[in-house]
C-alpha atoms as a PDB file:
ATOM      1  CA  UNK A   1     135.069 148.017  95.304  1.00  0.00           C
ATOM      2  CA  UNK A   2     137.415 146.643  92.946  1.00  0.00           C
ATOM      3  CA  UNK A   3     135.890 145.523  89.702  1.00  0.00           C
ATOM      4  CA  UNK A   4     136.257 141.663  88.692  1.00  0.00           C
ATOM      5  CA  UNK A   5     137.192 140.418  84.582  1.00  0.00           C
ATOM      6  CA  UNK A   6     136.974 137.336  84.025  1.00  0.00           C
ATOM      7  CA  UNK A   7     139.015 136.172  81.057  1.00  0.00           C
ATOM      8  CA  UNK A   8     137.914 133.650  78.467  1.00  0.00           C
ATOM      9  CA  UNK A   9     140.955 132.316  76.054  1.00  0.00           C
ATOM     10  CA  UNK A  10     141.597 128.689  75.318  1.00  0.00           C
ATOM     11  CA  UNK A  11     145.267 130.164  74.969  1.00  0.00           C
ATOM     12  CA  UNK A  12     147.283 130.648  78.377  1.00  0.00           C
ATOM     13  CA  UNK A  13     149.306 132.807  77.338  1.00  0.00           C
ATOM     14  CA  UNK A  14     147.409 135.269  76.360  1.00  0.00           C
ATOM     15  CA  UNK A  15     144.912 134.872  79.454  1.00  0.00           C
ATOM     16  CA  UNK A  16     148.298 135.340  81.297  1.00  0.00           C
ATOM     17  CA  UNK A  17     148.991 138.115  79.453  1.00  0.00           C
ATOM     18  CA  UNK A  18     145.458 140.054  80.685  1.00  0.00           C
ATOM     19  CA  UNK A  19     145.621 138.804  84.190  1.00  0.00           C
ATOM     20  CA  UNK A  20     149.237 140.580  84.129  1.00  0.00           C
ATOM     21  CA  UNK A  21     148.177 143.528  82.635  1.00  0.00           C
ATOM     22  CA  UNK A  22     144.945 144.191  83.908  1.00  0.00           C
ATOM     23  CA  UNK A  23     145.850 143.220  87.861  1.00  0.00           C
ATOM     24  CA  UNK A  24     148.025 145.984  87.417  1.00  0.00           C
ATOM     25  CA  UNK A  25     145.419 149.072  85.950  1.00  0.00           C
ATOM     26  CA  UNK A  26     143.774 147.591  89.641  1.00  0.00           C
ATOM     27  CA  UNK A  27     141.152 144.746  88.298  1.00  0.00           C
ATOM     28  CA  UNK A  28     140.750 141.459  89.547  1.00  0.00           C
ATOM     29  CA  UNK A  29     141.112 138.857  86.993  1.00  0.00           C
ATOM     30  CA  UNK A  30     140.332 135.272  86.799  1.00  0.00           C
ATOM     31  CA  UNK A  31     140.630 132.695  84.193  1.00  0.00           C
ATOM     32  CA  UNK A  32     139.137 130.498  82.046  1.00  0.00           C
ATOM     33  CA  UNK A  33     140.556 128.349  79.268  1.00  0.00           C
ATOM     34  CA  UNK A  34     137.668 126.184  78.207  1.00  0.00           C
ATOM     35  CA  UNK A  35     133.736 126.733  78.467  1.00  0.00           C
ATOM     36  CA  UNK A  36     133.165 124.602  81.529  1.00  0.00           C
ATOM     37  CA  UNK A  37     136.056 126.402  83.287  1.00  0.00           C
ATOM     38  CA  UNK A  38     134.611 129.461  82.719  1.00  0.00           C
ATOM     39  CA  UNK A  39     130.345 128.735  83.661  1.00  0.00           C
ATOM     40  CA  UNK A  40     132.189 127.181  86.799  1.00  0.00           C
ATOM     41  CA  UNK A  41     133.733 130.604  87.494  1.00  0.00           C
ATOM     42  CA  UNK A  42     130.278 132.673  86.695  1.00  0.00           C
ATOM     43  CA  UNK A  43     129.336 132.421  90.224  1.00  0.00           C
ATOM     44  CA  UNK A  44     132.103 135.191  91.235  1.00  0.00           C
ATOM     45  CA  UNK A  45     129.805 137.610  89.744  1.00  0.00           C
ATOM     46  CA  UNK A  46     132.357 139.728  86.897  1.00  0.00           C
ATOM     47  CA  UNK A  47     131.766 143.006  86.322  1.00  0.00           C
ATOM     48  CA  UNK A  48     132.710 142.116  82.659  1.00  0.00           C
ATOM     49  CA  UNK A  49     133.764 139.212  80.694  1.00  0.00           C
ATOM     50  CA  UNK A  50     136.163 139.030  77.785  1.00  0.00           C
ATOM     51  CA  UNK A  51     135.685 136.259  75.826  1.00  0.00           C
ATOM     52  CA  UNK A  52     137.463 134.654  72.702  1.00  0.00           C
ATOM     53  CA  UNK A  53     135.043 133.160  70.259  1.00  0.00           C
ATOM     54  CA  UNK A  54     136.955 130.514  68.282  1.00  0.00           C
ATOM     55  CA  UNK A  55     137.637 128.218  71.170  1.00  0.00           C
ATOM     56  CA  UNK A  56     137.770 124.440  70.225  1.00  0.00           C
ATOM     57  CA  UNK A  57     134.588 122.577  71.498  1.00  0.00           C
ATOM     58  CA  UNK A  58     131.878 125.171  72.803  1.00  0.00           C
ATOM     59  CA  UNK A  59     132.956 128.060  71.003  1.00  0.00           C
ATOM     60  CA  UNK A  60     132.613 131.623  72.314  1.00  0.00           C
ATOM     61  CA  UNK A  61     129.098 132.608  70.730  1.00  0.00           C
ATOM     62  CA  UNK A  62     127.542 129.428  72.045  1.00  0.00           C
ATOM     63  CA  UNK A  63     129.141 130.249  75.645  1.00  0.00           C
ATOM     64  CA  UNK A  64     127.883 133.896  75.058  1.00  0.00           C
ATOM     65  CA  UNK A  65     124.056 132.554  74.495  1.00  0.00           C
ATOM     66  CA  UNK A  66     124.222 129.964  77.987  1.00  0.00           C
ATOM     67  CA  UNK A  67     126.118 133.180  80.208  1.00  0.00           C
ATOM     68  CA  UNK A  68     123.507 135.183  79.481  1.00  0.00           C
ATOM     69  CA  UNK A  69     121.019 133.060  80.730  1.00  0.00           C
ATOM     70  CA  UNK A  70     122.756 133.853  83.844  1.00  0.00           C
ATOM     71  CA  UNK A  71     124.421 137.316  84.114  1.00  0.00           C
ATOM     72  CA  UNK A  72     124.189 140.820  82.574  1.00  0.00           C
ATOM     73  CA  UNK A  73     127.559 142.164  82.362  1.00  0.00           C
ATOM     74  CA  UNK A  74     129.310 143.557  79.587  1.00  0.00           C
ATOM     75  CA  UNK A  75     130.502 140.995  77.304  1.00  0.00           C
ATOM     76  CA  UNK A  76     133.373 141.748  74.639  1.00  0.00           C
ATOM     77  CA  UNK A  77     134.451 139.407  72.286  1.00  0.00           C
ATOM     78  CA  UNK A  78     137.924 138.581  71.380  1.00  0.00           C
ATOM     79  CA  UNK A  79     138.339 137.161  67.796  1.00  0.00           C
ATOM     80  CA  UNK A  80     140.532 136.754  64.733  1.00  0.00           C
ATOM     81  CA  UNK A  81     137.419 136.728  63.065  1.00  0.00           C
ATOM     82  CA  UNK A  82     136.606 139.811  60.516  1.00  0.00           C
ATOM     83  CA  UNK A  83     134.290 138.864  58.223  1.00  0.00           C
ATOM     84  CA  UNK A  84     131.168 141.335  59.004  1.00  0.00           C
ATOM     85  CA  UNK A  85     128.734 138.092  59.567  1.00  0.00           C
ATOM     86  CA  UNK A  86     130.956 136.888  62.586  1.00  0.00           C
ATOM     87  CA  UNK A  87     130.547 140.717  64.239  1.00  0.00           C
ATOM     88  CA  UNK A  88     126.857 140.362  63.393  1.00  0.00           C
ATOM     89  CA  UNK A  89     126.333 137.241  64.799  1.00  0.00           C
ATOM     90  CA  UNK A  90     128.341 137.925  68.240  1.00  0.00           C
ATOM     91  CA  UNK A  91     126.387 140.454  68.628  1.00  0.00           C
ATOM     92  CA  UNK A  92     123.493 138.853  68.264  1.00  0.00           C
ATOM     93  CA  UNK A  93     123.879 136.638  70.968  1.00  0.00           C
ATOM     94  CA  UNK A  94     124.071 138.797  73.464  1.00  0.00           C
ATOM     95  CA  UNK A  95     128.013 140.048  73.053  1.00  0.00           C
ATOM     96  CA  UNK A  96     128.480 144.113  73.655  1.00  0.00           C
ATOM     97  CA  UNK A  97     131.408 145.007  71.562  1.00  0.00           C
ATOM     98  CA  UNK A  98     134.407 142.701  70.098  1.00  0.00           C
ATOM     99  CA  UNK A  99     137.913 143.633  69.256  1.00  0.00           C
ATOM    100  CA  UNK A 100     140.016 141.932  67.052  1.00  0.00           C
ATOM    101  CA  UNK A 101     142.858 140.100  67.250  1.00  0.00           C
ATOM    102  CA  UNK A 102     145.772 141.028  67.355  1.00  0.00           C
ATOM    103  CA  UNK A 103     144.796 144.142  69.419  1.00  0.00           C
ATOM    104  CA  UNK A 104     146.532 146.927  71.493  1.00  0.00           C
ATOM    105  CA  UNK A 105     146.308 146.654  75.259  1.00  0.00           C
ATOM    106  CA  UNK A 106     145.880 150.359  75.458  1.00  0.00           C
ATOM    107  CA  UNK A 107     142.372 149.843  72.931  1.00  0.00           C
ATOM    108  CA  UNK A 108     141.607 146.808  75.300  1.00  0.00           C
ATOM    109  CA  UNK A 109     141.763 148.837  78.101  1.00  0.00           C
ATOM    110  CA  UNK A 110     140.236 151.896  76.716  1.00  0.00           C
ATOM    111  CA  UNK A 111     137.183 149.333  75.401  1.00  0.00           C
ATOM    112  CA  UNK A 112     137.167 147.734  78.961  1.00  0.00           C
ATOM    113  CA  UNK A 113     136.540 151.190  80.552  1.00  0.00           C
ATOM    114  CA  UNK A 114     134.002 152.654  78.425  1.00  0.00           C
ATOM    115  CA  UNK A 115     131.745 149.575  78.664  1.00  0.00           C
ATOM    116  CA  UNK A 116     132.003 149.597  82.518  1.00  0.00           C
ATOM    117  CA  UNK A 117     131.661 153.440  82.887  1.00  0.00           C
ATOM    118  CA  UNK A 118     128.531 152.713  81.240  1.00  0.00           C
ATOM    119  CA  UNK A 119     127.171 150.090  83.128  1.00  0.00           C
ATOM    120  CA  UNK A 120     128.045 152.425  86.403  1.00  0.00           C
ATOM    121  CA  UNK A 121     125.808 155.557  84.670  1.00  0.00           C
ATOM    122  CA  UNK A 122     123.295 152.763  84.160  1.00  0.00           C
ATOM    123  CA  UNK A 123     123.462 151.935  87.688  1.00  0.00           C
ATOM    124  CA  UNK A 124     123.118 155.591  88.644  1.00  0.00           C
ATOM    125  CA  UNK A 125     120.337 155.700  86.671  1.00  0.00           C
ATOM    126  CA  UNK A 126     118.493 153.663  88.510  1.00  0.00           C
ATOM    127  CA  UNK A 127     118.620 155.163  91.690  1.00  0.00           C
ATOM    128  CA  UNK A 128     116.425 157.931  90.493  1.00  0.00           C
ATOM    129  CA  UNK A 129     112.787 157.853  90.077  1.00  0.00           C
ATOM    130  CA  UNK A 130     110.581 160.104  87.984  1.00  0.00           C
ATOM    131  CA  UNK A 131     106.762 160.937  87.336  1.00  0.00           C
ATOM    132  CA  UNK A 132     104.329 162.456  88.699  1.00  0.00           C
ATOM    133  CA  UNK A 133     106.391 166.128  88.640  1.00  0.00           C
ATOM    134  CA  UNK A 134     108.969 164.644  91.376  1.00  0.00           C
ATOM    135  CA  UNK A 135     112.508 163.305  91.422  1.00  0.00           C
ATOM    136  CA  UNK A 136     113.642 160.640  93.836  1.00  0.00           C
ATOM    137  CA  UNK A 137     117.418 160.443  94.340  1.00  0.00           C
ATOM    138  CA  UNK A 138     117.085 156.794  96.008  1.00  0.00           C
ATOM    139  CA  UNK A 139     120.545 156.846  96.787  1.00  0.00           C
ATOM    140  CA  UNK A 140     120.892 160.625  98.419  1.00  0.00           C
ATOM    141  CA  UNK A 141     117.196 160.291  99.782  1.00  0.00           C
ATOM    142  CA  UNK A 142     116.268 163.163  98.787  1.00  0.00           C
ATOM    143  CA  UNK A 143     113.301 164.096  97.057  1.00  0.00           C
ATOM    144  CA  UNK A 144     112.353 167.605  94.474  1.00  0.00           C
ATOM    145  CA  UNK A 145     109.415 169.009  92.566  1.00  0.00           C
ATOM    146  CA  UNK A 146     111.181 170.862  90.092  1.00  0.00           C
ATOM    147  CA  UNK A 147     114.237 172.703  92.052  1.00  0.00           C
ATOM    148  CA  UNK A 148     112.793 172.079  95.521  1.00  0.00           C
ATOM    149  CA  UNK A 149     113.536 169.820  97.935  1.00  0.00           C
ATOM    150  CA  UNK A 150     110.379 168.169  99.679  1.00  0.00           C
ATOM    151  CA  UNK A 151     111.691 166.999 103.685  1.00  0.00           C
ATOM    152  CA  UNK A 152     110.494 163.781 104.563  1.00  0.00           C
ATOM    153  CA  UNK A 153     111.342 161.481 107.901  1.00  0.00           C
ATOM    154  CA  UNK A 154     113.282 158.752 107.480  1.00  0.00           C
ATOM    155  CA  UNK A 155     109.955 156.316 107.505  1.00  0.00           C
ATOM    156  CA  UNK A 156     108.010 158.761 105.257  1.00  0.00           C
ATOM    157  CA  UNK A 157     110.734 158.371 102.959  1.00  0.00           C
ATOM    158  CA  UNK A 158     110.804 154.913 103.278  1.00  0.00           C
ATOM    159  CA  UNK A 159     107.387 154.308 102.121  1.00  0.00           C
ATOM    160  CA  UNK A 160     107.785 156.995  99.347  1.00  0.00           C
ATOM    161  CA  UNK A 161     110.212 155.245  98.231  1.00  0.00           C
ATOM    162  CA  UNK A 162     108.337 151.384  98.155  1.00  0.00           C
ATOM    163  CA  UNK A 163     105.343 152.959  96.764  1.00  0.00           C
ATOM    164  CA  UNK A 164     107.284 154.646  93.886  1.00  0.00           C
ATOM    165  CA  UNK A 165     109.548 152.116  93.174  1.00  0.00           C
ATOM    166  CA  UNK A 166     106.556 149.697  92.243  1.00  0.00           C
ATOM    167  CA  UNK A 167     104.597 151.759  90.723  1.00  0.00           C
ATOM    168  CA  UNK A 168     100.717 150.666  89.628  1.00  0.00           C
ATOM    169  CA  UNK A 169     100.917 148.295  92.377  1.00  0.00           C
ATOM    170  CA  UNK A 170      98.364 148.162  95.242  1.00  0.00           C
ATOM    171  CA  UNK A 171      99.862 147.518  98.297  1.00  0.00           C
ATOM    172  CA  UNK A 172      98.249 146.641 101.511  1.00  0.00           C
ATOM    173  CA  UNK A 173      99.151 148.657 104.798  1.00  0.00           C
ATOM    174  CA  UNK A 174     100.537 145.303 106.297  1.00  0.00           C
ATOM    175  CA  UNK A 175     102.761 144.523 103.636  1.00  0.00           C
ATOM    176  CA  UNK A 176     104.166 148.592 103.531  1.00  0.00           C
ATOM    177  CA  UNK A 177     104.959 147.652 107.426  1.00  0.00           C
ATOM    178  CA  UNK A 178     106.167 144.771 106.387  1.00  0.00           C
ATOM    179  CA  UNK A 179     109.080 146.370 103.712  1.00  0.00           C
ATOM    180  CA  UNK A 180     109.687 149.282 105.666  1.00  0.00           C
ATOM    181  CA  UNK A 181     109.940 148.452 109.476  1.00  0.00           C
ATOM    182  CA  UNK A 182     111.009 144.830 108.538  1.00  0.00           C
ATOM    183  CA  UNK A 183     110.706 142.307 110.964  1.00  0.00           C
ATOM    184  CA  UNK A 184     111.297 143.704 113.886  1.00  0.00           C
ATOM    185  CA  UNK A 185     109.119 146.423 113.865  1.00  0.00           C
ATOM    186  CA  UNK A 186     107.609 146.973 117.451  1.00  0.00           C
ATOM    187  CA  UNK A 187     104.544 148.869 116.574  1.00  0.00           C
ATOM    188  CA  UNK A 188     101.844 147.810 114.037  1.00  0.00           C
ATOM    189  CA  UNK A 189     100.652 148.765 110.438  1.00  0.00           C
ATOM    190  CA  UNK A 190      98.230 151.235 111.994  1.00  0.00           C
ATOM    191  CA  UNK A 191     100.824 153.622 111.743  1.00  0.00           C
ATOM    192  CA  UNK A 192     101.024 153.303 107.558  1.00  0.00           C
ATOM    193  CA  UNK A 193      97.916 155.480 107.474  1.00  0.00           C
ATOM    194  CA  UNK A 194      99.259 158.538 109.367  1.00  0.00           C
ATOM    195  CA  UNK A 195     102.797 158.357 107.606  1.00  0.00           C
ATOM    196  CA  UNK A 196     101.259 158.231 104.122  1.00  0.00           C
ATOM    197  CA  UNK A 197      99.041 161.203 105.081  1.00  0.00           C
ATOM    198  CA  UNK A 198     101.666 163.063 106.296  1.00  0.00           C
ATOM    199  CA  UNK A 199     103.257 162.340 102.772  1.00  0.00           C
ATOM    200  CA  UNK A 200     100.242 163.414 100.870  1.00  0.00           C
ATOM    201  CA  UNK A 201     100.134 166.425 102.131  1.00  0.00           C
ATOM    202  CA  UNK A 202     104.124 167.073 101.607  1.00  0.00           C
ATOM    203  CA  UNK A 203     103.220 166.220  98.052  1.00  0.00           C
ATOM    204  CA  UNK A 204      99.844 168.111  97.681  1.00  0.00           C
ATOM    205  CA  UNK A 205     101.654 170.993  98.941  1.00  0.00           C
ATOM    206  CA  UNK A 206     104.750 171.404  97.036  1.00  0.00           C
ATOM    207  CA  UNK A 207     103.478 170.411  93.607  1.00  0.00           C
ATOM    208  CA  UNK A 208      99.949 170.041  93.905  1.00  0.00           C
ATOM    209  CA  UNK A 209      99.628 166.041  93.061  1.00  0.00           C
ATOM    210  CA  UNK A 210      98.956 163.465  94.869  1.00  0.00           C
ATOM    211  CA  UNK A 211     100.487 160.518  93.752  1.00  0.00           C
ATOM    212  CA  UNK A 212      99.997 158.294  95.881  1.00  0.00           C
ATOM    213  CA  UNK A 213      96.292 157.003  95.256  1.00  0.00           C
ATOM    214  CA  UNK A 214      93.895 154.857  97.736  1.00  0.00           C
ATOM    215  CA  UNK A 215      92.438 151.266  96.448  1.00  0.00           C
ATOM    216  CA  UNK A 216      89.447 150.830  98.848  1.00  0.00           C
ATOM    217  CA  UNK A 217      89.420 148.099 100.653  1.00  0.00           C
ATOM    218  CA  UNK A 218      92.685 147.013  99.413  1.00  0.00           C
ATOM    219  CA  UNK A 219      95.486 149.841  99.989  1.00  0.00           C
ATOM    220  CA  UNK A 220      97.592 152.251  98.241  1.00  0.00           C
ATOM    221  CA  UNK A 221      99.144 152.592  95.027  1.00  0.00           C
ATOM    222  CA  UNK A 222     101.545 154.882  93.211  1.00  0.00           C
ATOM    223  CA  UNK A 223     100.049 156.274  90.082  1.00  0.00           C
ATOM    224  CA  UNK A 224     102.653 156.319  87.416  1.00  0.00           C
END
């Protein structure tokens, strides 16, 4: 999917400048020139914004404090601003990294790349859960205690995967059905009880835990 920058400059000719360049290393840009331009353009969801901080009106740390009331991405800071307070106080508003102006494209583009490699390996991250001895590869569904792979079905794995993914929380069997079969499951939540014993004893036997602990009266809960 390709990766979306939007560009924050009140001057046009350098935000044409980016668009040109980085449309061609295969982003897609868009542009703002102003602080309402750009909040209006928030909803197209950038992978990363670059954003110059002396802009007349809202300036670019004030605009940095209201975007991330909204959105997560990587957010470097263009400025002709050097004095170590200015770094310090971008920064401090929620900014990632800042490069000063005049810059190189090339250290632009280098800076532009390491911050969303990053946020990918972050990503990544996330699809794999840990504890309990086990390793859940969310996005391979795959599952290993230690260098073995435990086989689940595609519904054991499903609940595995709910359970350990909310971990301390006590879920009832109707509301597993719920997330797993979805709404137009055919059978009924009956069937949670067998699955997650079949599970136990997948777990029990290849690394002799059982994570997956009964609330009496109330359901079952991962034990992180």
């Amino acid at each position: 999917m390709t990766q979306k920058i939007l560009v924050v400059d009140d001057e046009p000719m350098l935000t044409d400048l980016l668009d040109a360049h980085l449309t061609q290393r295969g982003y897609l840009v868009c542009k703002a020139n102003n602080a309402e331009e750009a909040l209006a353009k928030l909803g197209l969801k950038p992978d990363l914004i670059l954003l110059d901080i002396g802009m007349p009106g809202t300036d670019g740390l004030q605009l940095c404090q209201t975007i991330r009331n909204h959105i997560g991405c990587p957010i470097l800071f263009l400025t002709a601003r050097i004095a170590e307070q200015d770094k310090i106080d971008g920064l401090a508003v929620g900014g990632d990294d800042y490069i000063t102006k005049p810059f190189s494209l090339r250290e632009l583009t280098a800076r532009i790349e390491a911050h969303l490699r990053r946020e990918a390996r972050g990503r990544q991250t996330s699809e794999v859960v840990a504890g309990q001895g086990l390793l859940i590869n969310r996005s391979q569904r795959k599952v290993f205690a230690g260098d073995r792979e435990i086989t689940f079905s595609k519904r054991e794995f499903d609940i595995l995967d709910f359970l350990a993914s909310h971990p301390n929380q006590v879920f009832d069997r109707e509301r597993i059905y719920a997330a797993v079969w979805g709404i137009d499951g055919q059978g009924d939540a009956s069937v949670v009880k067998e699955h997650v014993r079949k599970i136990r004893q997948k777990l029990s036997e290849a690394c002799g835990s059982e994570p997956i602990e009964t609330v009496w009266g109330m359901g079952y809960r991962w034990k992180a």
